[in-house]
C-alpha atoms as a PDB file:
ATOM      1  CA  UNK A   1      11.301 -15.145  46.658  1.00  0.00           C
ATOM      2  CA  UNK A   2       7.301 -14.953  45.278  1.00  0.00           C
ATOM      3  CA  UNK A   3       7.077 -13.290  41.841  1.00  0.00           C
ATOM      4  CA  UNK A   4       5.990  -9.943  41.551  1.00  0.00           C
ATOM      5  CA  UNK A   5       2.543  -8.812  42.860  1.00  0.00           C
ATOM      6  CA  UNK A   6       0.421  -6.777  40.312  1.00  0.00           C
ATOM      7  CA  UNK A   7      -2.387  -4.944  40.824  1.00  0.00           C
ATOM      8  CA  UNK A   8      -4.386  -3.840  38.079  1.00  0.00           C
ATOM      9  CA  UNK A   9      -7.125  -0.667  38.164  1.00  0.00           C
ATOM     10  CA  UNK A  10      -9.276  -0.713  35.126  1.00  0.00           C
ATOM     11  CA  UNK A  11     -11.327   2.618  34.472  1.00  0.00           C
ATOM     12  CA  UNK A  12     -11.950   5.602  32.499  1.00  0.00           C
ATOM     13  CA  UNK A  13     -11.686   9.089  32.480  1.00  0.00           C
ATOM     14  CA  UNK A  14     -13.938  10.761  34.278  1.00  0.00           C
ATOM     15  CA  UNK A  15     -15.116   7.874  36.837  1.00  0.00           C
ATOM     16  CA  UNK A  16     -15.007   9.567  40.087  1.00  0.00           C
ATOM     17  CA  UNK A  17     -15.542   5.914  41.246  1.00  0.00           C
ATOM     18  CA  UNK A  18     -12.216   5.220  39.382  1.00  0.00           C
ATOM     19  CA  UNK A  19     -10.444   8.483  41.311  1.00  0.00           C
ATOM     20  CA  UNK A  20     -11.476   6.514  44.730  1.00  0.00           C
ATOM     21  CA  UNK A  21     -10.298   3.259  43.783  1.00  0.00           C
ATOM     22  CA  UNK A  22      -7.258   5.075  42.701  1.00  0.00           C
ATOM     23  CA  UNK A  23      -6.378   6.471  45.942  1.00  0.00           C
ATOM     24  CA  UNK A  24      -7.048   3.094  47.716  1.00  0.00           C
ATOM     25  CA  UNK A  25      -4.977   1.009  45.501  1.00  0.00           C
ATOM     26  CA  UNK A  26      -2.007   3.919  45.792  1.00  0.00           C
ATOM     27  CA  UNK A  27      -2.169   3.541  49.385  1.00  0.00           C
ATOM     28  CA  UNK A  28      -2.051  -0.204  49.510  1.00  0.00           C
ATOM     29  CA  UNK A  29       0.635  -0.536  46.733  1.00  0.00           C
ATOM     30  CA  UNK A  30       2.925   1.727  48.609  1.00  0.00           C
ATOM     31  CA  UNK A  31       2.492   0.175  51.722  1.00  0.00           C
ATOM     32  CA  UNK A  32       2.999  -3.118  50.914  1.00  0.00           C
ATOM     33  CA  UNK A  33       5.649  -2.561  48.149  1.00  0.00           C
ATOM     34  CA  UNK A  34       3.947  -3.673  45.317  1.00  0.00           C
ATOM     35  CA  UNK A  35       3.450  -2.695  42.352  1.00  0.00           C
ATOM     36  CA  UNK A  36       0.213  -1.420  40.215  1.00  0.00           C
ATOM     37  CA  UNK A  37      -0.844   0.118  36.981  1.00  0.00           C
ATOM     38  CA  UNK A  38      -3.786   1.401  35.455  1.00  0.00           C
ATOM     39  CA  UNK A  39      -5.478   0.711  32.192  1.00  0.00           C
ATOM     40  CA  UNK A  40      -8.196   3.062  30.420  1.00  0.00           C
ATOM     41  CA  UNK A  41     -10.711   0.424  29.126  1.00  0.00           C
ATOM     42  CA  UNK A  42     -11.674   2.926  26.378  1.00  0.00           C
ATOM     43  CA  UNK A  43      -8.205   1.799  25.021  1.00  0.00           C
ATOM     44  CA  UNK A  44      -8.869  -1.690  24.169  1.00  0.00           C
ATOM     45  CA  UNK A  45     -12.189  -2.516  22.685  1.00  0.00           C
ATOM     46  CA  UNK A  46     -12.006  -5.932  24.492  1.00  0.00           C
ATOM     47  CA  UNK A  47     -11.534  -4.538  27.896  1.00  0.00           C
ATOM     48  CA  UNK A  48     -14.147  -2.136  27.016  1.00  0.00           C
ATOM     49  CA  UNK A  49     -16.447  -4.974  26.062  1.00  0.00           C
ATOM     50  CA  UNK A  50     -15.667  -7.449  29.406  1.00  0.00           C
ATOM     51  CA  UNK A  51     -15.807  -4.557  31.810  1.00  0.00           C
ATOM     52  CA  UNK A  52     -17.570  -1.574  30.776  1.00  0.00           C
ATOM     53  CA  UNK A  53     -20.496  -2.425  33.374  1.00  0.00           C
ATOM     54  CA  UNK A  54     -17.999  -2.892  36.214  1.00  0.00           C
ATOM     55  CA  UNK A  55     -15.346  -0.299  36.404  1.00  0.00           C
ATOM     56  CA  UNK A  56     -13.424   0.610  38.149  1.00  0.00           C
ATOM     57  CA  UNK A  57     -12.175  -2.788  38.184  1.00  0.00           C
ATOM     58  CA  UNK A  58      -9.210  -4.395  40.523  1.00  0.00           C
ATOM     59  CA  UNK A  59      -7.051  -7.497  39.060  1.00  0.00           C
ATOM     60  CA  UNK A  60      -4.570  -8.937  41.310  1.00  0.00           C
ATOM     61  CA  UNK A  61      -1.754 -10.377  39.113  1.00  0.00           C
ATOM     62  CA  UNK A  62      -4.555 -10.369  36.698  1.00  0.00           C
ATOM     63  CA  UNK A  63      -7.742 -12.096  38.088  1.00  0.00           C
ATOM     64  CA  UNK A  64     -10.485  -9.917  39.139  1.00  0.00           C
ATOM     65  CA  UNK A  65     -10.174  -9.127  43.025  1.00  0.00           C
ATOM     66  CA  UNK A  66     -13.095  -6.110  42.811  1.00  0.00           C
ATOM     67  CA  UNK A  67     -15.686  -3.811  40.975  1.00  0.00           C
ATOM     68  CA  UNK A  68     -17.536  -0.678  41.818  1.00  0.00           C
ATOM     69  CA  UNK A  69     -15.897   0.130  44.956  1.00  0.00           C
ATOM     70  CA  UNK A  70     -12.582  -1.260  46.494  1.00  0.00           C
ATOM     71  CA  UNK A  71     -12.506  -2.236  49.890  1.00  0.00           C
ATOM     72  CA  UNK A  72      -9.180  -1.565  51.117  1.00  0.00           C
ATOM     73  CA  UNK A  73      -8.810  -4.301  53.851  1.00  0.00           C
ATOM     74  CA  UNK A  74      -9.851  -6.680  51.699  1.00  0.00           C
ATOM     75  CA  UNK A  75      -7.599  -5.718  48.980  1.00  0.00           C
ATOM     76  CA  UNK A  76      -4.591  -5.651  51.743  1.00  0.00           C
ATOM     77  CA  UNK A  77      -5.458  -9.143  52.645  1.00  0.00           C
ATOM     78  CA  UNK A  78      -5.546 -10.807  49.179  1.00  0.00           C
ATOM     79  CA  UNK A  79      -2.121  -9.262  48.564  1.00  0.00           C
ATOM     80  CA  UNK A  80      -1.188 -10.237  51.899  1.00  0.00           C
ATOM     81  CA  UNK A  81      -1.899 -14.283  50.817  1.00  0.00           C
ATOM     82  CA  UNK A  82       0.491 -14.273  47.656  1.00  0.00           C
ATOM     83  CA  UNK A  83       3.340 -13.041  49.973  1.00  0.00           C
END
């Protein structure tokens, strides 16, 4: 059995780019059975300081997949290959 899948949304509050990644990573979590959490980068100064430029940011099992924008399919498929 693989180890656990986790994917990771880094963001803010009030990113509406973070509310769309959000959704997208929800949907793709749930379908796949995976799990995900979400960390507010104005929580830890060093997130704040690696990604402040990039967010909303997507780690799978904690390497950067995406920034900006998530593209669904994409994120599907790199889940797909730790399976």
């Amino acid at each position: 059995m693989p180890d656990e899948i986790m994917i990771t949304l880094l963001g803010k509050p009030g990113c509406h780019l973070c509310d769309d990644a959000r959704a997208v990573i929800e949907r793709v979590a749930g379908e796949l059975g995976v799990a995900w959490e979400e960390r507010d980068i104005t929580q830890s100064e060093a997130d704040y300081e690696r990604y402040w430029e990039q967010i909303p940011v997507t780690l799978v099992n904690g390497v950067q997949h995406d920034f900006w924008r998530v593209d669904e399919d994409r994120l599907r498929a790199a889940v797909g290959k730790l399976r």
